[in-house]
C-alpha atoms as a PDB file:
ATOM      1  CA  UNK A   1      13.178  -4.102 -41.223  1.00  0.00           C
ATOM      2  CA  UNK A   2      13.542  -7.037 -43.601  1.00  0.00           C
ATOM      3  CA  UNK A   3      13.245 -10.021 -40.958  1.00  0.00           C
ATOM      4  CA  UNK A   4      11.324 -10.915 -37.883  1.00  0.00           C
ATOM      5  CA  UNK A   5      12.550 -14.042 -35.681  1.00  0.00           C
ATOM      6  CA  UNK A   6      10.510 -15.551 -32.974  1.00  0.00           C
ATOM      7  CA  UNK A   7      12.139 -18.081 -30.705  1.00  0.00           C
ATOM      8  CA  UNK A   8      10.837 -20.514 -29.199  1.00  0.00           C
ATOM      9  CA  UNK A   9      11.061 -24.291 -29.125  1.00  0.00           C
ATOM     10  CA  UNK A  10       8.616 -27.018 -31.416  1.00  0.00           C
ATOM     11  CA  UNK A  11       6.319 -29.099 -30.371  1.00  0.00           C
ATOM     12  CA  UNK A  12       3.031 -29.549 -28.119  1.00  0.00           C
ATOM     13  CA  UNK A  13       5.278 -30.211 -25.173  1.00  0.00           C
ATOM     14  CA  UNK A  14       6.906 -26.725 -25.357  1.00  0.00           C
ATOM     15  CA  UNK A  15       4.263 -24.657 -26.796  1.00  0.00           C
ATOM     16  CA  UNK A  16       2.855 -23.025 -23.909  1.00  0.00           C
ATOM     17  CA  UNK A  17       6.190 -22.543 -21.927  1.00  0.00           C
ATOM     18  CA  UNK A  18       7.551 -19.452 -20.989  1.00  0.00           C
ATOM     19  CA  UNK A  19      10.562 -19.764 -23.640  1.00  0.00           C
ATOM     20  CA  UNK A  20       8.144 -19.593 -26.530  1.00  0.00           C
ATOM     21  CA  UNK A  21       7.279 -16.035 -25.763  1.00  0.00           C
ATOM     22  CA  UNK A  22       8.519 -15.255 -29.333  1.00  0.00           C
ATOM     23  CA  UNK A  23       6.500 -17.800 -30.864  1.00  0.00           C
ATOM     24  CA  UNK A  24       3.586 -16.210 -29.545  1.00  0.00           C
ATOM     25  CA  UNK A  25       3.951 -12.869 -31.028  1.00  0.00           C
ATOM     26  CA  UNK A  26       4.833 -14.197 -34.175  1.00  0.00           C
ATOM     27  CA  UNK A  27       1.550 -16.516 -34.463  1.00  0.00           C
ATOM     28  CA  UNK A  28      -0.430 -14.022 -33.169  1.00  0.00           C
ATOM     29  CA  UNK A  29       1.142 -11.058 -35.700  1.00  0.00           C
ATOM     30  CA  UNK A  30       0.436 -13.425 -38.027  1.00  0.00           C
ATOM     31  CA  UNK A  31      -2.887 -14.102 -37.641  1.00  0.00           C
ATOM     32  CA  UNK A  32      -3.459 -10.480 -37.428  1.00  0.00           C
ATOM     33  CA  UNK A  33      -2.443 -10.246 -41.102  1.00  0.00           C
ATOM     34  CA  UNK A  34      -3.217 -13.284 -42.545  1.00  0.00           C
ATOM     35  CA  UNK A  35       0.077 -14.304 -43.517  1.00  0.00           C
ATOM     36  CA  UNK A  36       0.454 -18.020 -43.763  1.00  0.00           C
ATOM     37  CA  UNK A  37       3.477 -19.902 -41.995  1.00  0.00           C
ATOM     38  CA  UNK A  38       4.593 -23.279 -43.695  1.00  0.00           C
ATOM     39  CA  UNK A  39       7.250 -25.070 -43.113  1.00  0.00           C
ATOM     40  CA  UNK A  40      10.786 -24.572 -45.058  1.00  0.00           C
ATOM     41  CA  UNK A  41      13.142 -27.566 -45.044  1.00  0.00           C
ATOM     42  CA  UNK A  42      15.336 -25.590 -46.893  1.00  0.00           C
ATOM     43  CA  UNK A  43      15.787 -23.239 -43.358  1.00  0.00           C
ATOM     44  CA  UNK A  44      14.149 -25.149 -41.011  1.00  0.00           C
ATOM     45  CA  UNK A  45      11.914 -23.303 -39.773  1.00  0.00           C
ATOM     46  CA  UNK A  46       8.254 -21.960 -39.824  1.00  0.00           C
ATOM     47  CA  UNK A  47       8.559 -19.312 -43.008  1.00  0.00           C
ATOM     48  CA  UNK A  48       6.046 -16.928 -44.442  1.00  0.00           C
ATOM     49  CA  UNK A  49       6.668 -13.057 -45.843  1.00  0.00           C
ATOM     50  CA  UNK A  50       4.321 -10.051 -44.717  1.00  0.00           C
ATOM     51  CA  UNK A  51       2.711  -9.027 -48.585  1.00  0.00           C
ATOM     52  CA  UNK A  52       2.238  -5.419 -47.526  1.00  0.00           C
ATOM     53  CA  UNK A  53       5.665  -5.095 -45.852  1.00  0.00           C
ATOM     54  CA  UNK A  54       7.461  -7.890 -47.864  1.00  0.00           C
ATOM     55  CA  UNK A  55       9.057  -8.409 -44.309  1.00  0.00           C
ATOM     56  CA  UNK A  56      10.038 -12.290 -43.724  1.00  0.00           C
ATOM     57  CA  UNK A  57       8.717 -13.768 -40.832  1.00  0.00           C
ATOM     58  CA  UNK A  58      10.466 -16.806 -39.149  1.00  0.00           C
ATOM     59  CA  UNK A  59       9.999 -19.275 -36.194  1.00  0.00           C
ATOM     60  CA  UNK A  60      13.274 -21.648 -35.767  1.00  0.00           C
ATOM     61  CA  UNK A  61      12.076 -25.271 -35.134  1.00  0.00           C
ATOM     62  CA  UNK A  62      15.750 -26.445 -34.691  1.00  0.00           C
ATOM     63  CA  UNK A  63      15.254 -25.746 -30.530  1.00  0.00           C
ATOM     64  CA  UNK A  64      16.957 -22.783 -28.490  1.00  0.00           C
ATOM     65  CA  UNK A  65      19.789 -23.539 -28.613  1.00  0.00           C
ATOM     66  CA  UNK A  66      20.526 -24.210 -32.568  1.00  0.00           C
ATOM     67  CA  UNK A  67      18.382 -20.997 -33.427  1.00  0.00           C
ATOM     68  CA  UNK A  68      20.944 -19.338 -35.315  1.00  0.00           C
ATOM     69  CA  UNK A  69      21.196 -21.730 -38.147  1.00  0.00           C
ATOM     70  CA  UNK A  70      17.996 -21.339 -39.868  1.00  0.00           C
ATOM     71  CA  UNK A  71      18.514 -17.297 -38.874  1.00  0.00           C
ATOM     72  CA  UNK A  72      21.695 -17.509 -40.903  1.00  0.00           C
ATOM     73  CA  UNK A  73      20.623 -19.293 -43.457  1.00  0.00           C
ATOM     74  CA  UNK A  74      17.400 -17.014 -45.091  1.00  0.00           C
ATOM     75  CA  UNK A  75      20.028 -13.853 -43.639  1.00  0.00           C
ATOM     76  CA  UNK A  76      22.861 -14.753 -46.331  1.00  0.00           C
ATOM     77  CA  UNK A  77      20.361 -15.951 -48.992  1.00  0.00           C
ATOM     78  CA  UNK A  78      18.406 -12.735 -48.661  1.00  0.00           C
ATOM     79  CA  UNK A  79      21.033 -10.632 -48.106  1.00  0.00           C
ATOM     80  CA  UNK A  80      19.830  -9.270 -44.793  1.00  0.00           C
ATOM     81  CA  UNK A  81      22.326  -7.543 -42.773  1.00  0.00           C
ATOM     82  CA  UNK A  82      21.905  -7.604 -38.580  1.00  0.00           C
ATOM     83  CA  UNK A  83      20.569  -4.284 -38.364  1.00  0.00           C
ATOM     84  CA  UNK A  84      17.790  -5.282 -40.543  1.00  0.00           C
ATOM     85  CA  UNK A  85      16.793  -8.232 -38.499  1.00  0.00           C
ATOM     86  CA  UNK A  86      14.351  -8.363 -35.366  1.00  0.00           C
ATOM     87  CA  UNK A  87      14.562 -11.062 -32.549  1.00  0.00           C
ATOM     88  CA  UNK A  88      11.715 -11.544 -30.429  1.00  0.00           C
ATOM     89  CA  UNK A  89      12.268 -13.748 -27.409  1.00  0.00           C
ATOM     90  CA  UNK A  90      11.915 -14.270 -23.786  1.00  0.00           C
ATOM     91  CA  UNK A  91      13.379 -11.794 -21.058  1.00  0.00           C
ATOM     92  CA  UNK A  92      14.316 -13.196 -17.570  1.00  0.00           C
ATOM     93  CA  UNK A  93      15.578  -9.593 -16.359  1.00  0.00           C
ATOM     94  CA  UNK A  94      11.946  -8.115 -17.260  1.00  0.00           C
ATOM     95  CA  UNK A  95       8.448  -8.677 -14.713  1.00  0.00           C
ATOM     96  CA  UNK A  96       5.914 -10.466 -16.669  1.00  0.00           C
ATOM     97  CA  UNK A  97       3.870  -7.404 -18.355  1.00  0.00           C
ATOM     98  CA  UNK A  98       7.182  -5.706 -19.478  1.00  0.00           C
ATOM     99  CA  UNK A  99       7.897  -5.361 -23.117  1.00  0.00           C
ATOM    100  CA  UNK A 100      10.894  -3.079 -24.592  1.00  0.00           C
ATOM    101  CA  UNK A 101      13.009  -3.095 -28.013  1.00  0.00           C
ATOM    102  CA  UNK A 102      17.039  -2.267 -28.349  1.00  0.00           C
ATOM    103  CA  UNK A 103      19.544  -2.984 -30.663  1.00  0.00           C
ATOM    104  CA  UNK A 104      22.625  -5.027 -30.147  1.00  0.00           C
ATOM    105  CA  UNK A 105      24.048  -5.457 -26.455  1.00  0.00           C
ATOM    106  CA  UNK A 106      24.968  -8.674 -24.437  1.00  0.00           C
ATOM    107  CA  UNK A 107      22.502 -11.741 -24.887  1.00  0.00           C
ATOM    108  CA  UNK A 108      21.894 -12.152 -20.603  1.00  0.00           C
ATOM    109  CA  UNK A 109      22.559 -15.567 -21.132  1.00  0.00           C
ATOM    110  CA  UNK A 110      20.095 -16.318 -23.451  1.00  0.00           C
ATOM    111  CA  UNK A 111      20.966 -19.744 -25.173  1.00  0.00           C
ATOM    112  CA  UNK A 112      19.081 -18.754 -28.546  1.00  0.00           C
ATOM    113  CA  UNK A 113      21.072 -15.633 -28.838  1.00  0.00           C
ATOM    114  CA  UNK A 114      24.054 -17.010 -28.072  1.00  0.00           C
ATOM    115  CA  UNK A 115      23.781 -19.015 -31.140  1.00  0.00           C
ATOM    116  CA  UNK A 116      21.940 -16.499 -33.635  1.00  0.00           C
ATOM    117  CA  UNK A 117      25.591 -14.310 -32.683  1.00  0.00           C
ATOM    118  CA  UNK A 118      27.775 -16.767 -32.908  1.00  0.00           C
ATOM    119  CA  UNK A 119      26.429 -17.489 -36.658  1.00  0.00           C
ATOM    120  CA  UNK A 120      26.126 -13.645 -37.751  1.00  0.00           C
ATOM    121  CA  UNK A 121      29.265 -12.988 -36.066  1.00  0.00           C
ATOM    122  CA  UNK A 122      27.160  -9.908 -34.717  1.00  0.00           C
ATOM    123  CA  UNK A 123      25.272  -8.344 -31.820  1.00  0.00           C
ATOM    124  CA  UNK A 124      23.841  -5.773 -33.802  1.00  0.00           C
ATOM    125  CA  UNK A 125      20.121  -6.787 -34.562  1.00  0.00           C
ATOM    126  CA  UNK A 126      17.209  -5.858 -32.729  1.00  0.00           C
ATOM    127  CA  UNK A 127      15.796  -6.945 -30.419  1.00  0.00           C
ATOM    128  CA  UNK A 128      11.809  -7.205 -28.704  1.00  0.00           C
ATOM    129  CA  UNK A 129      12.164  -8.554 -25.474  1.00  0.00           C
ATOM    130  CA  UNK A 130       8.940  -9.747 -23.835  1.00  0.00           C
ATOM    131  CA  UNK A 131       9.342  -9.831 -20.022  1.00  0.00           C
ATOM    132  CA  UNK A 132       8.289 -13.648 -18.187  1.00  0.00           C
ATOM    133  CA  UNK A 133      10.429 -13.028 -14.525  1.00  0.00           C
ATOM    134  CA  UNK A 134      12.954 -14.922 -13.244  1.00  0.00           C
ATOM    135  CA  UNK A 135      12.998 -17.705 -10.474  1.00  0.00           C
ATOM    136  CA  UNK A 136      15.110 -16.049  -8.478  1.00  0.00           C
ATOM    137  CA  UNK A 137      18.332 -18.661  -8.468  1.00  0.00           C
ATOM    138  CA  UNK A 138      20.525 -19.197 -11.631  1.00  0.00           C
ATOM    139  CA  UNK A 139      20.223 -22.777 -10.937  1.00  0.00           C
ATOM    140  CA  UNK A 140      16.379 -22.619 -11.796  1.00  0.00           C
ATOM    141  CA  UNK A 141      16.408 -20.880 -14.673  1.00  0.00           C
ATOM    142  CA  UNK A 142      16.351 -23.819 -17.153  1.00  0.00           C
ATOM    143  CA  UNK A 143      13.426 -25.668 -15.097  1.00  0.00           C
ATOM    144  CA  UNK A 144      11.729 -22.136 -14.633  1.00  0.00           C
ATOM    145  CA  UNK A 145      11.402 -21.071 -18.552  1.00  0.00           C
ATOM    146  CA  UNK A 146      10.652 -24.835 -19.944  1.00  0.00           C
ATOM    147  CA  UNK A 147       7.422 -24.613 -17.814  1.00  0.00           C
ATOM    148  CA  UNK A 148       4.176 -23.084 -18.027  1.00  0.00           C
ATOM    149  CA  UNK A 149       3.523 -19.351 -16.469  1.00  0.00           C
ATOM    150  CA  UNK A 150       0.954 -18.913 -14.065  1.00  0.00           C
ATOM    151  CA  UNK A 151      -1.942 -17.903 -14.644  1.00  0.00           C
ATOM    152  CA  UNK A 152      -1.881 -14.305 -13.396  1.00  0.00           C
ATOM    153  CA  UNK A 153       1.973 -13.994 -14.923  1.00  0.00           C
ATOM    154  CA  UNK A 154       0.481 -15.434 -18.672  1.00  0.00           C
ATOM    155  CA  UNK A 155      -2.357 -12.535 -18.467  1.00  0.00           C
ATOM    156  CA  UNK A 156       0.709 -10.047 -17.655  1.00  0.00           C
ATOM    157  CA  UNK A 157       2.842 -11.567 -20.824  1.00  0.00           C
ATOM    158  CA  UNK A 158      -0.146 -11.700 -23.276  1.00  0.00           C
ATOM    159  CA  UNK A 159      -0.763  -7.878 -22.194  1.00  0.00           C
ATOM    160  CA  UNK A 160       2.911  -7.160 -22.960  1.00  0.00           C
ATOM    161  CA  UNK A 161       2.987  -9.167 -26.462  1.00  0.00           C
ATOM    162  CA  UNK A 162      -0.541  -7.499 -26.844  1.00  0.00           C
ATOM    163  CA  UNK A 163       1.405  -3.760 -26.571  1.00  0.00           C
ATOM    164  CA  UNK A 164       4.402  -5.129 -28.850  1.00  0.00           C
ATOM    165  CA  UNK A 165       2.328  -5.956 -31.627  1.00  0.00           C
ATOM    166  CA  UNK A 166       0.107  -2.302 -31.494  1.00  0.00           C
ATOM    167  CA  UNK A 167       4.107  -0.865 -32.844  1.00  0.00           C
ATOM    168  CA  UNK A 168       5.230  -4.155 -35.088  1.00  0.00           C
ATOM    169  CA  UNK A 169       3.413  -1.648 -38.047  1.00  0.00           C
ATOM    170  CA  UNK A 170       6.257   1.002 -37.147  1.00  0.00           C
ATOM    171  CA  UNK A 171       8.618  -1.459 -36.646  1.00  0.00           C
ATOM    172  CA  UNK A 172       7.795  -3.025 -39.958  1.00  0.00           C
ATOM    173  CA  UNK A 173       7.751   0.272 -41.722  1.00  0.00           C
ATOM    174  CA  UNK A 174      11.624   0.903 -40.579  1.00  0.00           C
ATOM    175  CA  UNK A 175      10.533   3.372 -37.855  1.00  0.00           C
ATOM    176  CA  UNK A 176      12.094   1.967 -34.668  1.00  0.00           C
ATOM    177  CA  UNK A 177      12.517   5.121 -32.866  1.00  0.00           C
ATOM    178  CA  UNK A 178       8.620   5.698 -33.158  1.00  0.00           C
ATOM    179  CA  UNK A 179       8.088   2.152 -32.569  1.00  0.00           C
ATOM    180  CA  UNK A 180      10.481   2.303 -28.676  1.00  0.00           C
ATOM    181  CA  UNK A 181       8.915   5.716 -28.015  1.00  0.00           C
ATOM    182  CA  UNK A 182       5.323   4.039 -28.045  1.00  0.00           C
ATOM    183  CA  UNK A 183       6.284   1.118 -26.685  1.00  0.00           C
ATOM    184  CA  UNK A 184       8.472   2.566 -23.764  1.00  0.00           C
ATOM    185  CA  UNK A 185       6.024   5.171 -22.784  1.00  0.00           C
ATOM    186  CA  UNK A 186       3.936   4.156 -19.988  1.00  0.00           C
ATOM    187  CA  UNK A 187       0.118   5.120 -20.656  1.00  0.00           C
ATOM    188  CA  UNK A 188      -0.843   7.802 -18.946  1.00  0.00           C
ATOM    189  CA  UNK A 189      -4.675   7.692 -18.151  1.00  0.00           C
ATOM    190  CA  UNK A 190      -5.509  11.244 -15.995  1.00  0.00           C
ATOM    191  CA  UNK A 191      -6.672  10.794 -12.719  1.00  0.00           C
ATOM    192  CA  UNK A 192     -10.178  12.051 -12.535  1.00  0.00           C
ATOM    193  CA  UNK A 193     -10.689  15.271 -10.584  1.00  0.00           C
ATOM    194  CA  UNK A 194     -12.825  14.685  -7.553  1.00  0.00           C
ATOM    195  CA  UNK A 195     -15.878  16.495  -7.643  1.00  0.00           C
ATOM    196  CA  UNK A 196     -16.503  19.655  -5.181  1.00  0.00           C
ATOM    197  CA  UNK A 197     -18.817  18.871  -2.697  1.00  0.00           C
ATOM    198  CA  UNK A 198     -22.150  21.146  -2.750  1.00  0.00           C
ATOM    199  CA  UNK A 199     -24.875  21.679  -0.330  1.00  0.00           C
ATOM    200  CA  UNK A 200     -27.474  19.714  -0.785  1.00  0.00           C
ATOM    201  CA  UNK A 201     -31.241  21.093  -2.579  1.00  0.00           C
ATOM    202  CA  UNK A 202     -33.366  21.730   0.577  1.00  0.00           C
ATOM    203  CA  UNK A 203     -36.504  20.546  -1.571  1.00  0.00           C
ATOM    204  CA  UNK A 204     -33.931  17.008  -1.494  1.00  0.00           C
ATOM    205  CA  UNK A 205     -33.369  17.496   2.263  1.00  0.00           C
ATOM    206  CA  UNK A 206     -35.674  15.443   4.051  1.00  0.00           C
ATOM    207  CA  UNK A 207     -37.851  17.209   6.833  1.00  0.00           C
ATOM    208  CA  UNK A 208     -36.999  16.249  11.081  1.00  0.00           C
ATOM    209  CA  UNK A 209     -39.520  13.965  11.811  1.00  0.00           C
ATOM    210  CA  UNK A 210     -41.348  15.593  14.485  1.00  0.00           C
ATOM    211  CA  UNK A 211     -40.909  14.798  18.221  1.00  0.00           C
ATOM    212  CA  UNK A 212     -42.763  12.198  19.643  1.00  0.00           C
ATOM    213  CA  UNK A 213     -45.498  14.002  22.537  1.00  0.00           C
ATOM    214  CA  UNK A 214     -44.297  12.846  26.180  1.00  0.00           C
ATOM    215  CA  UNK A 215     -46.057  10.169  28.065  1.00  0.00           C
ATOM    216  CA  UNK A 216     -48.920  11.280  30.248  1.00  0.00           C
ATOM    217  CA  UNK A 217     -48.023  12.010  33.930  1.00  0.00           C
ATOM    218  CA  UNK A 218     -48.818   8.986  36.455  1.00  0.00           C
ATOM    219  CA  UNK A 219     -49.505   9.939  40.405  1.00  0.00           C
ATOM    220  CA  UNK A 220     -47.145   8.025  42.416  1.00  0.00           C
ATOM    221  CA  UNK A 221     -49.622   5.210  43.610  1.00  0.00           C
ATOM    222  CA  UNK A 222     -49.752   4.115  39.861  1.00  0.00           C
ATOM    223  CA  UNK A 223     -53.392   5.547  39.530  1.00  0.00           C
ATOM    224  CA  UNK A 224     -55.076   6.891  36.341  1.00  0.00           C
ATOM    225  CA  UNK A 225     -52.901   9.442  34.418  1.00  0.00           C
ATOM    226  CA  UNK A 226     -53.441  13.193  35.293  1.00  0.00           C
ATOM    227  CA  UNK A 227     -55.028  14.735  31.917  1.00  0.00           C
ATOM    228  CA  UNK A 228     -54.950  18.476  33.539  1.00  0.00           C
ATOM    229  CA  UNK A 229     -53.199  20.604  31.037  1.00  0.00           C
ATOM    230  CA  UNK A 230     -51.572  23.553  32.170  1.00  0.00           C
ATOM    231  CA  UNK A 231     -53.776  25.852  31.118  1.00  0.00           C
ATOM    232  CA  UNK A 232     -56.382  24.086  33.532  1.00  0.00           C
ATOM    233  CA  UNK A 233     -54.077  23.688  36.576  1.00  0.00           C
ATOM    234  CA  UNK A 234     -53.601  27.600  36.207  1.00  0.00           C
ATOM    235  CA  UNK A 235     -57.214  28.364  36.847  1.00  0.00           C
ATOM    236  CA  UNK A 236     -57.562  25.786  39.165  1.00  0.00           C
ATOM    237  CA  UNK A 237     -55.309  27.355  41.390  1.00  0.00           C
ATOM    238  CA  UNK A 238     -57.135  31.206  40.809  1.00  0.00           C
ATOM    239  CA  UNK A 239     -60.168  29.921  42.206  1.00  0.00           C
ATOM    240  CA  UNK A 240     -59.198  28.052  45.197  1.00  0.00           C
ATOM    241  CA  UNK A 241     -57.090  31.303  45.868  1.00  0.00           C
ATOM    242  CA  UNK A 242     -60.832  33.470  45.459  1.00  0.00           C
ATOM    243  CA  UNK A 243     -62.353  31.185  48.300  1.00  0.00           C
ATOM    244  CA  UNK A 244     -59.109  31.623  50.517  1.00  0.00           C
ATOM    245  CA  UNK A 245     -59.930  35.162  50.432  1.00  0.00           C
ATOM    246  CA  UNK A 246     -60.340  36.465  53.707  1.00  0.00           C
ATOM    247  CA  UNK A 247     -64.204  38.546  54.326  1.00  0.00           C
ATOM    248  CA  UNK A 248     -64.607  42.200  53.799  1.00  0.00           C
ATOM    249  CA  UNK A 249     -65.279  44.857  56.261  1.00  0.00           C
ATOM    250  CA  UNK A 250     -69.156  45.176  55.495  1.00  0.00           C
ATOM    251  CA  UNK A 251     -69.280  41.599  55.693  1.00  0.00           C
ATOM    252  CA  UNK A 252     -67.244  41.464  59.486  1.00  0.00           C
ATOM    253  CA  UNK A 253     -69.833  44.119  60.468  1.00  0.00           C
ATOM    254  CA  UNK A 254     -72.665  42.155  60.071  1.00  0.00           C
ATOM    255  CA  UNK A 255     -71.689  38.838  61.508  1.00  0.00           C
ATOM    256  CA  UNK A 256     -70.583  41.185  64.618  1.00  0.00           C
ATOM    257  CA  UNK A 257     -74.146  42.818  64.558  1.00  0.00           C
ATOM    258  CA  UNK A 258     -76.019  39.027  64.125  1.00  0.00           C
ATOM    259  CA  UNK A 259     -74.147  38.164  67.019  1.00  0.00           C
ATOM    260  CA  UNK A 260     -74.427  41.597  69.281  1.00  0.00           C
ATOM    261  CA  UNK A 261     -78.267  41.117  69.116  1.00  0.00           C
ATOM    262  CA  UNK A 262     -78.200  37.034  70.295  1.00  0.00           C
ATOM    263  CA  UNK A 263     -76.753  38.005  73.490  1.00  0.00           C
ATOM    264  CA  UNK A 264     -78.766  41.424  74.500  1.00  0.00           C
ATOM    265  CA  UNK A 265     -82.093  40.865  75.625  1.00  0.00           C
ATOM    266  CA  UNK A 266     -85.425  41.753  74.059  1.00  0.00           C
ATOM    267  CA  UNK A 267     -86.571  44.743  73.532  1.00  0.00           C
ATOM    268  CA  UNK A 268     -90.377  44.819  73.442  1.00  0.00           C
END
């Protein structure tokens, strides 16, 4: 690869737009790096040149839809053929979050790559498309894009531009194959494996509190509780049986005899 190309459109008005998605990446790769971006009158456009890659980066500040002139321009005074160049821009047909790289293919409507081939007079550069959504109806596309993302839709775009640039070293290098396998392959964290459930320690288990003792008894007319026990009702009951006990033969005999003698009279 020999030349990057972030689209976008200039100026404080457009800056944080959805259209400028290529803009992003490119400030933000070059940041990374340290690689300084002036302006070139010569191209119009943003300019500077990766030192460990020698790869040219370049942001277009001629608007969308003149892009391809300052692309053509550093293209035929470099000598950089299509398939050496990289276009990063906007993607209405990708969710926010979505971030993929092809070469060549139709340009969806896209107003900047209309222009960039119509002036190479080829489809065959690469592309990084960085997913923003789409509105929904053709007729809102233009309003849509020229405004600001929301703000869970511009965390979803910086994660995707975030991804791109982790594989802009491959792509860099020449390694495009490496750099769509990486970028394509959707990360694969493994689930964790629930843990089996064990019994618990029984030094952990907590003892049964013990049961409360019942409420003494009450007699019905609301008196003093009975304490008896029934141990103590058990005797109870043995020795009122003892006195029910009925006399024993020696003891009938004398109560006959005592009685005998009352009635009969005296002997002397």
């Amino acid at each position: 690869m020999k030349l990057i190309i972030g689209l976008g459109n200039p100026g404080e008005k457009y800056e944080r737009t959805r259209h400028n998605a290529g803009f992003w990446l490119i400030e933000r790769f070059a940041a990374q790096t340290g690689t300084a971006m002036r302006k070139d009158a010569k191209f119009q456009a943003l300019v500077g040149r990766h030192s460990p890659s020698g790869v040219w980066l370049l942001m277009p500040q001629t608007f969308m839809n003149a892009s391809g002139r300052p692309v053509q321009m550093i293209a035929s005074f470099f000598k950089i053929a299509p398939a050496e160049i990289l276009v990063v821009h906007d993607e209405l047909d990708f969710a926010p979050g979505v971030a993929k790289i092809k070469q060549g293919g139709g340009i969806a409507g896209h107003n900047g790559l209309r222009d960039i081939s119509a002036r190479l007079g080829s489809h065959d550069y690469w592309r990084l498309r960085i997913g923003v959504g789409h509105p929904g109806a053709r007729d809102a596309v233009t309003e849509y894009v020229l405004n600001k993302p929301g703000a869970d839709d511009r965390v979803e775009i910086d994660a995707a531009i975030m991804r791109a640039l982790d594989v802009l070293p491959l792509i860099v290098g020449g390694d495009m194959q490496s750099a769509m396998l990486k970028l394509h392959t959707p990360d694969k964290t493994p689930a964790r494996a629930p843990e089996k459930a064990r019994k618990p320690d029984a030094a952990a288990t907590p003892a049964k509190p013990p049961k409360p003792p019942k409420p003494p008894k009450v007699d019905t007319a609301g008196k003093a509780p009975v304490q008896e026990t029934k141990p103590a009702l058990a005797a109870a009951e043995v020795e009122a049986k003892k006195d029910e006990q009925p006399a024993s033969a020696s003891e009938k005999k004398g109560a006959f005899k005592s009685l005998f003698k009352k009635f009969l009279p005296d002997q002397k």
